[in-house]
Protein backbone atom coordinates (compact mmCIF):
# COMPACT_ATOMS: atom_id res chain seq x y z
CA UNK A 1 -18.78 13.81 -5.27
CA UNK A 2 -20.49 10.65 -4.51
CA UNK A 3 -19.65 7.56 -2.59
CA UNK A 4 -16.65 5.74 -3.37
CA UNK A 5 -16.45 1.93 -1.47
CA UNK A 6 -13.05 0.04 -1.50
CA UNK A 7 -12.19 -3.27 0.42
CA UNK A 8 -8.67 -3.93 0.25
CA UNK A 9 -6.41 -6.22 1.97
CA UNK A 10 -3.28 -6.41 3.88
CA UNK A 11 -0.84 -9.27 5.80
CA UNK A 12 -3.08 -10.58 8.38
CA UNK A 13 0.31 -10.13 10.87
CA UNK A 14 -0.63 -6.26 10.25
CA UNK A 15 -3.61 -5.94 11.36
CA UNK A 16 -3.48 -6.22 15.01
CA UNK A 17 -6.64 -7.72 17.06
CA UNK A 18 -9.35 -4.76 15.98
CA UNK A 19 -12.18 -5.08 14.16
CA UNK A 20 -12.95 -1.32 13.57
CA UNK A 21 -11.38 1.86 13.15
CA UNK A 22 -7.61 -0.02 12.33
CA UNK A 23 -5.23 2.58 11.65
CA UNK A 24 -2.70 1.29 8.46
CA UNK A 25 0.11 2.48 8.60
CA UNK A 26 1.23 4.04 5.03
CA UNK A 27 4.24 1.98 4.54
CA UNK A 28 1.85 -1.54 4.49
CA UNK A 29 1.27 -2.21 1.46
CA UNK A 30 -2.51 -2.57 0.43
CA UNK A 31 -3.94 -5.09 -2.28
CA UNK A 32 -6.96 -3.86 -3.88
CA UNK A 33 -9.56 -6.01 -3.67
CA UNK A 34 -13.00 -4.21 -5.09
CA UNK A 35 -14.42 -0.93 -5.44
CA UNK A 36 -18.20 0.17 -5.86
CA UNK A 37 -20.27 3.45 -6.69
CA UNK A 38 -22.69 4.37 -4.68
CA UNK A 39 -23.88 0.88 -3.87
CA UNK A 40 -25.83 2.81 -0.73
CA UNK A 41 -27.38 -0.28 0.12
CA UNK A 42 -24.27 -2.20 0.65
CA UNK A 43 -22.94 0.45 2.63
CA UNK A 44 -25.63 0.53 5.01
CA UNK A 45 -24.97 -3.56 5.33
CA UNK A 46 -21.42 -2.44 6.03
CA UNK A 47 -22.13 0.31 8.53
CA UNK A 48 -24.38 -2.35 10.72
CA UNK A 49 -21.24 -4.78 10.88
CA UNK A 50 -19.24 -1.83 12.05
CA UNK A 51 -21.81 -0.93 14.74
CA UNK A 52 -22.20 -4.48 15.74
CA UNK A 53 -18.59 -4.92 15.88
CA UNK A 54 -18.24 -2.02 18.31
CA UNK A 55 -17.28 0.84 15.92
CA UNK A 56 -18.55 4.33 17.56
CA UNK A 57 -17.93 7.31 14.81
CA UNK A 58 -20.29 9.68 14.23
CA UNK A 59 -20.52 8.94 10.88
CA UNK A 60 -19.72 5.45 9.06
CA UNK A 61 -17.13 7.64 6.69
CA UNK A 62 -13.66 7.54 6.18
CA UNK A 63 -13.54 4.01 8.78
CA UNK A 64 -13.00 0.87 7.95
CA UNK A 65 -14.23 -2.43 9.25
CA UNK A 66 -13.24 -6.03 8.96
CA UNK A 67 -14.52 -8.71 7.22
CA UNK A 68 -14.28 -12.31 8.30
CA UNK A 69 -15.05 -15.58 6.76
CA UNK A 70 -18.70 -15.50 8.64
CA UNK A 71 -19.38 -12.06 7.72
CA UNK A 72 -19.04 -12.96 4.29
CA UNK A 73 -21.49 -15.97 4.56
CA UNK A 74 -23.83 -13.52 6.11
CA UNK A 75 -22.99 -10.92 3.06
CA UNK A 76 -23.98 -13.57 0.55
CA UNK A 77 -26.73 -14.72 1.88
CA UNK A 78 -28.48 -10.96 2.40
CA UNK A 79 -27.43 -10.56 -1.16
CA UNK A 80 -28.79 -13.19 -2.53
CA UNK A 81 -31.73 -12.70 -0.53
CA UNK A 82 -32.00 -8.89 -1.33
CA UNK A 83 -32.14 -8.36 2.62
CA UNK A 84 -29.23 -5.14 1.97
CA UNK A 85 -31.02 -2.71 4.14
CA UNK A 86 -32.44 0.64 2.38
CA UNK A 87 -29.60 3.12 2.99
CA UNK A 88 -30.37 6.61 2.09
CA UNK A 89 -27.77 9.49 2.28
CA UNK A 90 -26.98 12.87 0.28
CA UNK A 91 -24.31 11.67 -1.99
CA UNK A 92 -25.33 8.39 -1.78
CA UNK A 93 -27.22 7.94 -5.45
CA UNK A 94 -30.35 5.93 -5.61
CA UNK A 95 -29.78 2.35 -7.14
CA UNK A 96 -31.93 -0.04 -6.71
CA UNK A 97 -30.39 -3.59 -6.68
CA UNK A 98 -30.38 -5.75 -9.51
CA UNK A 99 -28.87 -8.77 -11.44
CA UNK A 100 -25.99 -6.65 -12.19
CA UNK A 101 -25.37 -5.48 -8.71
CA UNK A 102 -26.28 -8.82 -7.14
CA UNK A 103 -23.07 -10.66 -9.31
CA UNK A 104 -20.62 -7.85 -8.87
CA UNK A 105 -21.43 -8.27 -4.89
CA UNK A 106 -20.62 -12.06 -5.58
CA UNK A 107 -17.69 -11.64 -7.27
CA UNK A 108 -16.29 -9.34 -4.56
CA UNK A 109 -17.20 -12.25 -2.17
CA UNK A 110 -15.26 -14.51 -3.76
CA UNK A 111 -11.97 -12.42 -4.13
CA UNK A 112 -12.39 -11.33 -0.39
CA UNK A 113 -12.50 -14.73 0.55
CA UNK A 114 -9.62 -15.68 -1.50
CA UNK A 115 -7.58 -13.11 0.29
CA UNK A 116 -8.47 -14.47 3.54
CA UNK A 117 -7.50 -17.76 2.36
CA UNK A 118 -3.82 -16.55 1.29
CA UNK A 119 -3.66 -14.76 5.15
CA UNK A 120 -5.07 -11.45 4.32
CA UNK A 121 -7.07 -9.47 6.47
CA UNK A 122 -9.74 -7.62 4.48
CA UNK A 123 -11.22 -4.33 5.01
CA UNK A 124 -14.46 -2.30 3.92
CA UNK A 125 -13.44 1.43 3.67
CA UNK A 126 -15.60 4.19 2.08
CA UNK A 127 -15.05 8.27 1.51
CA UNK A 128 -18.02 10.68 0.32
């Protein structure tokens, strides 16, 4: 058990106007964009987008959020910066950030961006 992060991305014409809590339908077909392991800290980024973008469950599991263009500027430059906020949780792990971690976040930038650019509309998802 542990937490499992995904951001995947499907036709922008399917996602509708939400920004939180977008219910897929299981016949759309998803493209996998990037997965982590309990990157807590990146999650915690993720669950203050959600909040600030209206999203109300209890707990930041199991929901998705989108992520546009500016969100990813904003995701870049907190990574880069090491401003990820300290996320703590029970199956959450405890790794600290490094070079390693800072690249892989990069690299998921780019390819979420890319996907945008080809009219996807990309979504952080996580289960634990």
């Amino acid at each position: 058990m542990g937490l499992d992060m995904y951001c995947y991305a499907i036709p922008e014409k399917e996602a509708g106007h939400n920004d939180t809590d977008v219910k897929i339908p299981e016949n759309i077909p998803r493209e996998d964009i990037h997965y982590w392991r309990k990157h807590h800290n990146l999650h915690g980024w993720m669950e203050n987008l959600y909040r600030d973008k209206g999203g109300n469950a209890e707990s930041f599991n199991c929901v998705n959020v989108r992520l546009y263009e500016e969100d990813l500027d904003k995701l870049k430059k907190d990574v880069v910066d090491n401003q990820l906020p300290h996320t703590e949780g029970f199956f959450f792990g405890n790794n600290p950030p490094d070079e390693e971690t800072v690249a892989n976040d990069i690299v998921f930038i780019v390819k979420a961006r890319e996907a945008i650019a080809r009219g996807m509309a990309v979504f952080y998802d996580s289960w634990w």
